[in-house]
N, C-alpha and C. Protein backbone atom coordinates (compact mmCIF):
# COMPACT_ATOMS: atom_id res chain seq x y z
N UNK A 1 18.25 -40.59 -87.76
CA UNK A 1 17.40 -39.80 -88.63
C UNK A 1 16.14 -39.39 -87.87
N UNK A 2 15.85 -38.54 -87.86
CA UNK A 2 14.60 -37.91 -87.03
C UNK A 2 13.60 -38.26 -87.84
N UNK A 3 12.12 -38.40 -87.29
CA UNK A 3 11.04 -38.88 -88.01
C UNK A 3 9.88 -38.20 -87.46
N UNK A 4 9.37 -37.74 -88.38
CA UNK A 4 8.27 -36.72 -88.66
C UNK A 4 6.55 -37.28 -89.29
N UNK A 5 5.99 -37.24 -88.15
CA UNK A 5 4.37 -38.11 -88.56
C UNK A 5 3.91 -36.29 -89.07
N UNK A 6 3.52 -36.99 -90.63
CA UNK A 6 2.25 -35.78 -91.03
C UNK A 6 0.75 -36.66 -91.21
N UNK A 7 0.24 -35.58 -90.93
CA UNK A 7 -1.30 -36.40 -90.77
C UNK A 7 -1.91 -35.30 -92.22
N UNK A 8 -2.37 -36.26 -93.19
CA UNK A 8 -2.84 -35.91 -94.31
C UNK A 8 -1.97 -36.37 -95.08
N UNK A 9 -2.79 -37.27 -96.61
CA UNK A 9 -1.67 -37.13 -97.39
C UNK A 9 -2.07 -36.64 -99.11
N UNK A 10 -3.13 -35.55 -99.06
CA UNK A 10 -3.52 -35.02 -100.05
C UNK A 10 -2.73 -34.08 -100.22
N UNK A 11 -3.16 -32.90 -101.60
CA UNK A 11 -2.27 -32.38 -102.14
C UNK A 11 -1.74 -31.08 -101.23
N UNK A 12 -2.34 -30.80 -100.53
CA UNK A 12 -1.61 -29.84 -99.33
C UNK A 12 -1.14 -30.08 -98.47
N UNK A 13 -0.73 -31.64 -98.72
CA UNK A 13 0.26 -31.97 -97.45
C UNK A 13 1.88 -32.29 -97.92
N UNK A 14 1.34 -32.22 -99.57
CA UNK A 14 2.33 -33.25 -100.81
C UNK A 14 3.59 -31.80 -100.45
N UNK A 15 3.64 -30.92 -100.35
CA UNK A 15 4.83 -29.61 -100.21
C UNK A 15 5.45 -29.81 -99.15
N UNK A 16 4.76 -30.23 -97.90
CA UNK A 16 5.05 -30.76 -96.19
C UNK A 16 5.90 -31.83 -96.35
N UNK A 17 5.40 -33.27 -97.23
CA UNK A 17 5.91 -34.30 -97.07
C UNK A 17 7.45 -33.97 -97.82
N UNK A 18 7.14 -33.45 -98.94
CA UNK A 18 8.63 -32.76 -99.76
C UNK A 18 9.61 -32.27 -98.77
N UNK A 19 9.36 -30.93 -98.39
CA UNK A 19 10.61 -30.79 -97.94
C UNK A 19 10.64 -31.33 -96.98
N UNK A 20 10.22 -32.13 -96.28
CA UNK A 20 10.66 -33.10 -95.17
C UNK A 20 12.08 -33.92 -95.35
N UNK A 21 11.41 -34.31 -96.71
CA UNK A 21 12.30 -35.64 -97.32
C UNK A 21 13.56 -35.00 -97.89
N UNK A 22 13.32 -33.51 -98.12
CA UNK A 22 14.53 -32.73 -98.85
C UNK A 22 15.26 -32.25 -97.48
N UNK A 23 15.08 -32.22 -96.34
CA UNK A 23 15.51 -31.97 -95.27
C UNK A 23 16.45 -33.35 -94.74
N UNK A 24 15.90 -34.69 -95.07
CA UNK A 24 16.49 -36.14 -94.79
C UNK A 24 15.90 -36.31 -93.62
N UNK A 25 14.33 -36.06 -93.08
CA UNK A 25 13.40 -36.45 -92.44
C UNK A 25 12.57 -37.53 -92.64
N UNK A 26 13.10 -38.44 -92.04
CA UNK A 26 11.78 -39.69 -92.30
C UNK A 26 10.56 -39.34 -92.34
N UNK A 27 10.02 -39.38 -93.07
CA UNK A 27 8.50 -39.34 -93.22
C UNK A 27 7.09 -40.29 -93.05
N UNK A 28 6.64 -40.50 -92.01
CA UNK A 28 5.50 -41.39 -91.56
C UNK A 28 4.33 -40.34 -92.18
N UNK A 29 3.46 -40.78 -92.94
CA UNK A 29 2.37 -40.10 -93.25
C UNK A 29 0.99 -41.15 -93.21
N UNK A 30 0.08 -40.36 -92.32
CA UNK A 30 -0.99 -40.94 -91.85
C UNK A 30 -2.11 -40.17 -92.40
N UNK A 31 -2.90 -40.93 -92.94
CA UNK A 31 -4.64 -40.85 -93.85
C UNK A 31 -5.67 -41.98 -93.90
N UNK A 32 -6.65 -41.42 -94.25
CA UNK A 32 -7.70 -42.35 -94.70
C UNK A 32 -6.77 -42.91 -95.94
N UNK A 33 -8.10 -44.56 -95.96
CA UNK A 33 -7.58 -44.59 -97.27
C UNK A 33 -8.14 -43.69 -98.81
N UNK A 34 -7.18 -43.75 -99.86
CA UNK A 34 -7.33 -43.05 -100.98
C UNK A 34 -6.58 -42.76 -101.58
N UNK A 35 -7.19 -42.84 -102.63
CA UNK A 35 -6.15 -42.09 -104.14
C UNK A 35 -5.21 -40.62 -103.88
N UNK A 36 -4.25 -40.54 -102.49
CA UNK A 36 -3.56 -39.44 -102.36
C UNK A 36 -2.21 -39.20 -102.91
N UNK A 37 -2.21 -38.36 -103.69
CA UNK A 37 -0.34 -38.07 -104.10
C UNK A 37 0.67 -37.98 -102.86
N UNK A 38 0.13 -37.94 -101.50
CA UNK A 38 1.34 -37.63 -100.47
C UNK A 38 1.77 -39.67 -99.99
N UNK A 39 0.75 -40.34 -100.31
CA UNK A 39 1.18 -41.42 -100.14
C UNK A 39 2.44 -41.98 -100.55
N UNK A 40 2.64 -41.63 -101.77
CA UNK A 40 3.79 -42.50 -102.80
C UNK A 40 5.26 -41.37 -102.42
N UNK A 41 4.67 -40.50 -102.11
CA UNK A 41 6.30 -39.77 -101.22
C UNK A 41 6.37 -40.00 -100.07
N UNK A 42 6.05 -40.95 -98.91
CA UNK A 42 6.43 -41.04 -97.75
C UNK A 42 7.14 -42.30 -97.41
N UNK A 43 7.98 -42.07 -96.60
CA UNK A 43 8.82 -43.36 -96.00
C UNK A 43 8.11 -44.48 -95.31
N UNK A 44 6.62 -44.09 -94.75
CA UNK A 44 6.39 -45.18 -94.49
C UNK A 44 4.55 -44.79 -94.27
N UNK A 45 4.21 -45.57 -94.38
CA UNK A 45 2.24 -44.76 -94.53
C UNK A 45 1.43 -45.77 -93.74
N UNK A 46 0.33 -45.45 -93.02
CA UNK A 46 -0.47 -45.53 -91.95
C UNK A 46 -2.01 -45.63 -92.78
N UNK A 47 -3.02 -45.90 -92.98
CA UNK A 47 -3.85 -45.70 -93.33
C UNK A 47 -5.22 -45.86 -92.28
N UNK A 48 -5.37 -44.32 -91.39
CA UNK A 48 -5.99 -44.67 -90.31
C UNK A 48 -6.55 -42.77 -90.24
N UNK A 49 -7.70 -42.81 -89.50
CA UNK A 49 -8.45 -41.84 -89.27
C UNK A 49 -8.08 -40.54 -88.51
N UNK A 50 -7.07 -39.61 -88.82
CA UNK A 50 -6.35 -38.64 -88.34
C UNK A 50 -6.69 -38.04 -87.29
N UNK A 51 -8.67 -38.10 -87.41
CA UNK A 51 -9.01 -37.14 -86.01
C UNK A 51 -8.99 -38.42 -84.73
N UNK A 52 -8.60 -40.29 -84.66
CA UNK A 52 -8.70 -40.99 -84.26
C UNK A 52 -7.63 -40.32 -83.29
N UNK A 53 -7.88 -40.17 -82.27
CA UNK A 53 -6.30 -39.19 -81.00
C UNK A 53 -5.44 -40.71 -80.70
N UNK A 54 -7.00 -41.75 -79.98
CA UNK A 54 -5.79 -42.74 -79.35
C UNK A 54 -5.00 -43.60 -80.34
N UNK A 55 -5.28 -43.72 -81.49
CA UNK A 55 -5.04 -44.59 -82.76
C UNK A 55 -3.32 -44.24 -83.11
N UNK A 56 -3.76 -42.80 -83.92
CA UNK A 56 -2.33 -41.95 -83.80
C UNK A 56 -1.38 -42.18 -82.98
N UNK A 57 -1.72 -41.82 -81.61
CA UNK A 57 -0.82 -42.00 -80.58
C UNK A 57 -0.03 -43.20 -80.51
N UNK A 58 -0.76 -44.19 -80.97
CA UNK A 58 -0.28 -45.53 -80.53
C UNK A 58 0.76 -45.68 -81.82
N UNK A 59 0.44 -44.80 -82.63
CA UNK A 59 1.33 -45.29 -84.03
C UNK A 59 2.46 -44.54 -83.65
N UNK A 60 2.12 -43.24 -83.00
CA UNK A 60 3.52 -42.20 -83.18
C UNK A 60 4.14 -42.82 -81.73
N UNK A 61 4.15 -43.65 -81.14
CA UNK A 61 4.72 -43.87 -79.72
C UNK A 61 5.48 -45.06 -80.52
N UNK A 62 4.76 -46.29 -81.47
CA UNK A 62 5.07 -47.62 -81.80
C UNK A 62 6.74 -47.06 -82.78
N UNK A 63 6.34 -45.94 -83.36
CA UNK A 63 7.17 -45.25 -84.20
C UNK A 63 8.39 -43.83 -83.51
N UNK A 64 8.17 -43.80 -82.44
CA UNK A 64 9.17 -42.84 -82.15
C UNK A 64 9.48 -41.90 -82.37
N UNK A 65 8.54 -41.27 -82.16
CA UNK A 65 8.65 -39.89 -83.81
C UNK A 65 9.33 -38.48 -83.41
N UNK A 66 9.85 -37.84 -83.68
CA UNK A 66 10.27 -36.66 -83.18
C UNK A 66 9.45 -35.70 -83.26
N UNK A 67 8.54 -35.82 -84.09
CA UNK A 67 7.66 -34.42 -84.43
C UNK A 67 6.18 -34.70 -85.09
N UNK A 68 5.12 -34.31 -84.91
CA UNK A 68 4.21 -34.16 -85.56
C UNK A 68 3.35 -32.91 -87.04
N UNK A 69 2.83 -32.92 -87.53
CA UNK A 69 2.31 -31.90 -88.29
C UNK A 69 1.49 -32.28 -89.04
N UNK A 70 0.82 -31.07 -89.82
CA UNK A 70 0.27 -31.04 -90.82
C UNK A 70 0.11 -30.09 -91.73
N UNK A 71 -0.39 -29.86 -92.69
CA UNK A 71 -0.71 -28.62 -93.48
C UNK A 71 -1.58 -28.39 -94.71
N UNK A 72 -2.25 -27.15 -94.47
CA UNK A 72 -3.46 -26.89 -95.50
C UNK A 72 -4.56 -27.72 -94.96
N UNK A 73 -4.96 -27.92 -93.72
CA UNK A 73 -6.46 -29.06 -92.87
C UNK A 73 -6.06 -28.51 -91.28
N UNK A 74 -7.80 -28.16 -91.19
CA UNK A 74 -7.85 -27.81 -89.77
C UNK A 74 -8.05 -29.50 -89.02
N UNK A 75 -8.15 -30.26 -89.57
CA UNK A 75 -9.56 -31.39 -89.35
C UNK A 75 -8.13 -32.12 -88.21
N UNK A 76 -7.15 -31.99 -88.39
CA UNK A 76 -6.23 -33.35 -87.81
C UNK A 76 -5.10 -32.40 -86.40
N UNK A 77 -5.96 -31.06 -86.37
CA UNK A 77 -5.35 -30.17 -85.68
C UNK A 77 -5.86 -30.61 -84.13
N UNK A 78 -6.39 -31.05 -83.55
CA UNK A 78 -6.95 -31.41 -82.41
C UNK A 78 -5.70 -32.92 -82.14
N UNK A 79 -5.48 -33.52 -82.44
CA UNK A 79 -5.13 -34.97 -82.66
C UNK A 79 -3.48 -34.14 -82.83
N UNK A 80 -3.07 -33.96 -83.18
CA UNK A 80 -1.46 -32.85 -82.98
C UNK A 80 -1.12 -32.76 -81.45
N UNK A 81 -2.68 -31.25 -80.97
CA UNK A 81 -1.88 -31.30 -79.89
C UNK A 81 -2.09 -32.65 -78.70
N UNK A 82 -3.22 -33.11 -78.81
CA UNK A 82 -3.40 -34.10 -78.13
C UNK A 82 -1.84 -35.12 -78.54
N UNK A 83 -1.11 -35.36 -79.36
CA UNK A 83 0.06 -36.35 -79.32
C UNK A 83 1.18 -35.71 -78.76
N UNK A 84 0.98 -34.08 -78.82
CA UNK A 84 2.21 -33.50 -78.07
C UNK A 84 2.36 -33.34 -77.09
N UNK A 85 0.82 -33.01 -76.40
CA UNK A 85 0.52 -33.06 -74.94
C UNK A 85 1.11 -34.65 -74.25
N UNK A 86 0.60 -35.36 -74.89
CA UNK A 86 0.62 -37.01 -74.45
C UNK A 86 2.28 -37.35 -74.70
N UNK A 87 3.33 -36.73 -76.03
CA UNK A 87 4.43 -37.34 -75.49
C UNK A 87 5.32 -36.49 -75.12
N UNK A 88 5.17 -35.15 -74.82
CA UNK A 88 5.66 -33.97 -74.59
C UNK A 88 6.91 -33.73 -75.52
N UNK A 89 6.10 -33.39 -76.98
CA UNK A 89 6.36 -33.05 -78.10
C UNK A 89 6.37 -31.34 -78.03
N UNK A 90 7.20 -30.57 -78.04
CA UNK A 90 6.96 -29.15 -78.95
C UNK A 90 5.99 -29.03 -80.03
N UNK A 91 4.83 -28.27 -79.85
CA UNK A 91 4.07 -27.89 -80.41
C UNK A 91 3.25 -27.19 -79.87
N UNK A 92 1.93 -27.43 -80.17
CA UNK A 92 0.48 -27.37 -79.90
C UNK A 92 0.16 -27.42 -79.22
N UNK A 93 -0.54 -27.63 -78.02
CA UNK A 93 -1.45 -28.05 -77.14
C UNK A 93 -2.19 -28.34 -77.41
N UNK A 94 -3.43 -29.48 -76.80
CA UNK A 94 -4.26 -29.96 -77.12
C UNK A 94 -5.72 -28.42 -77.12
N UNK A 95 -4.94 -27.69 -75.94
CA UNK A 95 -5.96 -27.15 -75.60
C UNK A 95 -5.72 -25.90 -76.50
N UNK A 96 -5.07 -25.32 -76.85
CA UNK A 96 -4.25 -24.62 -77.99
C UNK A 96 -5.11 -24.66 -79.46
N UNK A 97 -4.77 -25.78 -79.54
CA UNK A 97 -5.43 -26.33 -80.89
C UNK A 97 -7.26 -26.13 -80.76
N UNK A 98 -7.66 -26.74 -79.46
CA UNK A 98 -8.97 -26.75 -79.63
C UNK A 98 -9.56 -25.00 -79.68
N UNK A 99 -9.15 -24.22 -78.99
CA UNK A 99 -8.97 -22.84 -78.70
C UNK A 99 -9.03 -22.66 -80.48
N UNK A 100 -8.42 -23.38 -81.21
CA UNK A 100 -7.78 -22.81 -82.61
C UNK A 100 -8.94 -22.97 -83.86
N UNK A 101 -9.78 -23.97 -83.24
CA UNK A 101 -10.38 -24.53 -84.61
C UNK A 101 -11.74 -24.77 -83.91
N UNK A 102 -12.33 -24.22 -82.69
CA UNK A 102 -13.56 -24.34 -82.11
C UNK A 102 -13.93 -22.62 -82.13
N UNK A 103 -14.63 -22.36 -83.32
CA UNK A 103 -15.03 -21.28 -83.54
C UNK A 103 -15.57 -20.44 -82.74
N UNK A 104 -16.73 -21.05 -81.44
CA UNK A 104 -17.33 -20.79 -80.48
C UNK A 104 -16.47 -20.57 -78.89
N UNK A 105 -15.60 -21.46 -78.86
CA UNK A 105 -14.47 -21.73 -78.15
C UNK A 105 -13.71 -20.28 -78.34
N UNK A 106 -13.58 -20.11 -79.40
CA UNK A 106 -12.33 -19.23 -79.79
C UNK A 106 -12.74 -17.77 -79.45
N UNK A 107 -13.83 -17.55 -79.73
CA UNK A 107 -14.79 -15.93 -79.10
C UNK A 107 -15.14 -15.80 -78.00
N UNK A 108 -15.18 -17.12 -77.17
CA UNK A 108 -15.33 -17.17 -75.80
C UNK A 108 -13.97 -16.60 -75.15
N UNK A 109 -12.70 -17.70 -75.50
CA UNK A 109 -11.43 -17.24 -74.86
C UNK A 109 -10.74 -15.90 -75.32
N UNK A 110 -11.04 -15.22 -76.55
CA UNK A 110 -10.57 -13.89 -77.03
C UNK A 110 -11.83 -12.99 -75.92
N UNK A 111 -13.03 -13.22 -75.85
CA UNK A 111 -13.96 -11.81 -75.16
C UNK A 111 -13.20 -12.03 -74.01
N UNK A 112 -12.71 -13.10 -73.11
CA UNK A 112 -11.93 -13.16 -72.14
C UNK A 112 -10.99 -12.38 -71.73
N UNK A 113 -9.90 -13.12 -72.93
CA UNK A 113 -8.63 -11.99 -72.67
C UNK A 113 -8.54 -10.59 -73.51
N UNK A 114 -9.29 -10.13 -74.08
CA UNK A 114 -9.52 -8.84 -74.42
C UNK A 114 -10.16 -8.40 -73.06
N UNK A 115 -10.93 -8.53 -72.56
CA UNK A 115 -11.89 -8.01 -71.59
C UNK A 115 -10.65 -8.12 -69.91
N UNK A 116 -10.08 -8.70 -70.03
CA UNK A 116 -9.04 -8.86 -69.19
C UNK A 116 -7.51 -7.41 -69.56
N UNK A 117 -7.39 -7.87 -70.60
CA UNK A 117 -6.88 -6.95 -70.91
C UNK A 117 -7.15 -5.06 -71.09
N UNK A 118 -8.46 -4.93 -71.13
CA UNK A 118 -8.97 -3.74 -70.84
C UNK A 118 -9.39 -3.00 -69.24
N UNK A 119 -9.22 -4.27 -68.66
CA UNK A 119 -9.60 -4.37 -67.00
C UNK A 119 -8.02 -3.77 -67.04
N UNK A 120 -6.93 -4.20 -67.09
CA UNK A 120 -5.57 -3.84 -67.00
C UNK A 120 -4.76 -2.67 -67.43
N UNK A 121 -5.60 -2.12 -68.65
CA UNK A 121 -5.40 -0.69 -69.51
C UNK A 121 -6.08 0.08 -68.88
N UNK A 122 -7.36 0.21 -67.68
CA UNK A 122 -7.81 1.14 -66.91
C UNK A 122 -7.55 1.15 -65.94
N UNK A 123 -6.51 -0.17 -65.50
CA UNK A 123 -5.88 0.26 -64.10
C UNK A 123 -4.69 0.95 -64.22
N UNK A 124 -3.98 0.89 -65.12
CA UNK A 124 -2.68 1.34 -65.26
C UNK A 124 -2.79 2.72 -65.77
N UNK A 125 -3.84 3.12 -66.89
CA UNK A 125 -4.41 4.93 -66.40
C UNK A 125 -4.60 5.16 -65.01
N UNK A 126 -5.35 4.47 -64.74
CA UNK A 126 -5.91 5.23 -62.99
C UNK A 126 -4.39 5.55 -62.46
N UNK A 127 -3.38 4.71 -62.49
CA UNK A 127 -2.63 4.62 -61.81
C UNK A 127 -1.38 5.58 -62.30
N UNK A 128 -1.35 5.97 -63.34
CA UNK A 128 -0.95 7.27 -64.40
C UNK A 128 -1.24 8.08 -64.02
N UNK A 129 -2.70 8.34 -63.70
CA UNK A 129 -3.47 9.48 -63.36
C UNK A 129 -3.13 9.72 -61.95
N UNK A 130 -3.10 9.10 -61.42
CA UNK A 130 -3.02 9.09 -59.49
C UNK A 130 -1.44 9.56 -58.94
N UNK A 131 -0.88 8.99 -60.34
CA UNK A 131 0.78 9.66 -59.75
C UNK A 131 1.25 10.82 -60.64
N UNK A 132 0.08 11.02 -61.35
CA UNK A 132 0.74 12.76 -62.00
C UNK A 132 -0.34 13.44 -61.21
N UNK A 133 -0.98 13.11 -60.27
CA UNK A 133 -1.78 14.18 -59.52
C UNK A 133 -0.86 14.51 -57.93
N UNK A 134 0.11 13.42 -57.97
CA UNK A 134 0.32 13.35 -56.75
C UNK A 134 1.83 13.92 -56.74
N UNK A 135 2.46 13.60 -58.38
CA UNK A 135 3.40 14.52 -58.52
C UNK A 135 2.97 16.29 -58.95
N UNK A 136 2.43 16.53 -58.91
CA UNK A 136 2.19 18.40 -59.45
C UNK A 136 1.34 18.63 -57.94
């Protein structure tokens, strides 16, 4: 049976943990503690600090997990790719993720590759231009 760590277990994770279980995915679900509805639907529950990277890790390595996720929370998106990076999981990247949810981060690496990308749309005119001058 494949086993699937979701990190969150409030009510926007409660649809995640579902069809997991409607899929016949073990379900490890990791949270603070609290009064969460995703608790009482999971196969097996963690009660530990989601943005904790090395904590997680040690649970999803102790546990074997095939997959990580979450849904409806940016907050446990850093800690994803950091476990996929670390067990070379399909997903995220650590650096991916941070790119994703570092607002400042994220306008830095887009003025980048936009600005890269416009460096590349005026070479490839020039170079349009240079071979219809050179064809006529």
């Amino acid at each position: 049976m494949k086993k699937l760590m979701i990190l969150g277990a409030g009510i926007y994770q409660v649809p995640l943990i579902k069809k997991a279980k409607e899929m016949g995915v073990y379900t490890i679900v990791v949270s603070i503690p609290g009064k969460y509805p995703g608790f009482q639907l999971a196969d097996k529950v963690y009660y530990e600090n989601t943005t904790d990277y090395d904590t997680i890790l040690k649970i999803a390595k102790k546990e074997k997990i095939d997959g990580i996720m979450t849904a409806g929370t940016d907050v446990a998106v850093i800690t994803i790719g950091y476990v996929c990076d670390q067990l070379g999981l399909k997903g995220l990247s650590r650096s991916a993720a941070e790119q994703a949810t570092n607002k400042m981060l994220m306008k830095k690496v887009l003025k980048k590759k936009v600005y890269v990308q416009l460096v590349l749309e005026k070479y490839i005119l020039m170079k349009m231009r240079l071979y219809m001058k050179q064809k006529n």
